[in-house]
Protein backbone atom coordinates (compact mmCIF):
# COMPACT_ATOMS: atom_id res chain seq x y z
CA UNK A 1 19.21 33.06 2.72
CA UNK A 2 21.05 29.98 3.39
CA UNK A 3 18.01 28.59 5.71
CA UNK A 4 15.87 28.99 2.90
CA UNK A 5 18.66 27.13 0.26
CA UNK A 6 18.27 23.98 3.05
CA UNK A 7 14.77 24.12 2.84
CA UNK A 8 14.22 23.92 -0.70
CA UNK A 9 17.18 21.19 -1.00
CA UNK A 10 15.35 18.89 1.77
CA UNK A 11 11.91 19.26 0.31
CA UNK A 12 12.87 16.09 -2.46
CA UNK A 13 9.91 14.23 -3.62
CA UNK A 14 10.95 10.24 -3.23
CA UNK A 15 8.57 9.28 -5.99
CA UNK A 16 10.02 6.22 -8.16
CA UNK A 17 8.02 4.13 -10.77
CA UNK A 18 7.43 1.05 -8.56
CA UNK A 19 5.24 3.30 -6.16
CA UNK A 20 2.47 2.88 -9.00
CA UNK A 21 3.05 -1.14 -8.93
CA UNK A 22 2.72 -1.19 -4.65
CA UNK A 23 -0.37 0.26 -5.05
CA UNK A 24 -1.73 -1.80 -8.19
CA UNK A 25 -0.92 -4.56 -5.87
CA UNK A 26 -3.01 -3.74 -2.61
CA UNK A 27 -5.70 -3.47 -4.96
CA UNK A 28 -5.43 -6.70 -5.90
CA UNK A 29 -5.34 -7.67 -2.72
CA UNK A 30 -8.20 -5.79 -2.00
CA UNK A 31 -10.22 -7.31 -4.85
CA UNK A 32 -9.25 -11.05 -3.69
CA UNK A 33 -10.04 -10.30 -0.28
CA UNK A 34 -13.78 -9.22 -0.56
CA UNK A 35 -13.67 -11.93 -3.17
CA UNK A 36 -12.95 -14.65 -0.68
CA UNK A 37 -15.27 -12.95 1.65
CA UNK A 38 -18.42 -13.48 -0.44
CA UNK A 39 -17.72 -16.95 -1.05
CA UNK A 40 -21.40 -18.95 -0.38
CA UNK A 41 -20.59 -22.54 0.62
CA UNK A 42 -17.74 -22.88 2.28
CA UNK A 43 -15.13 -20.20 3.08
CA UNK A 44 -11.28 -20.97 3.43
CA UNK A 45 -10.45 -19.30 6.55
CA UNK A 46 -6.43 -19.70 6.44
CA UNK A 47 -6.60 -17.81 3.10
CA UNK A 48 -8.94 -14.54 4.51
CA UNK A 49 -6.50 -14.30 7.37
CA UNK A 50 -3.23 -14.37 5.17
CA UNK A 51 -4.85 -11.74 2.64
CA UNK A 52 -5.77 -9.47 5.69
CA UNK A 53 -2.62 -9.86 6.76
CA UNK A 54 -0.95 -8.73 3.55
CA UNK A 55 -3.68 -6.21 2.95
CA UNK A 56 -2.60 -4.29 6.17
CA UNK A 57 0.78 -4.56 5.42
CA UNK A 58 0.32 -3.00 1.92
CA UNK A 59 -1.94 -0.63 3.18
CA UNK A 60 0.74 0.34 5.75
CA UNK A 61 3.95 0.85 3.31
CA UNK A 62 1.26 2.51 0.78
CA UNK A 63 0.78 5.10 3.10
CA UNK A 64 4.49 5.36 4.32
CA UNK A 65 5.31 5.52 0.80
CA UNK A 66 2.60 8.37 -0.16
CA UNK A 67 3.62 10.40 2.73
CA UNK A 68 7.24 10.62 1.44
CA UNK A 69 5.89 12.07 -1.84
């Protein structure tokens, strides 16, 4: 009985309101990355590499964060 009282007591969702803004924001990201990746003439190259950059990283604590729900 008292394994199953544990159980229930460390099975606590960590959900908190800024979870929805994280992944609002790798959208974003998302959006303005395949944004500056269809650019025709000219393509700024420091700015795709910092938005991958941040796109992985979002897309990493997005699922570290979902995975905790």
């Amino acid at each position: 009985m008292f394994l199953a009282d544990a159980a229930t007591e460390a099975v606590e969702s960590t959900y908190s309101h800024f979870d929805i803004f994280m992944v609002i924001f790798t959208v974003l990201i998302a959006i303005g990355l395949v944004r500056l990746l269809l650019q025709r003439p000219r393509k700024n190259v420091f700015a795709i590499g910092f938005s991958t950059v941040a796109l992985l990283v979002f897309l990493v604590a997005d699922y570290k964060m979902i995975s905790g729900w």
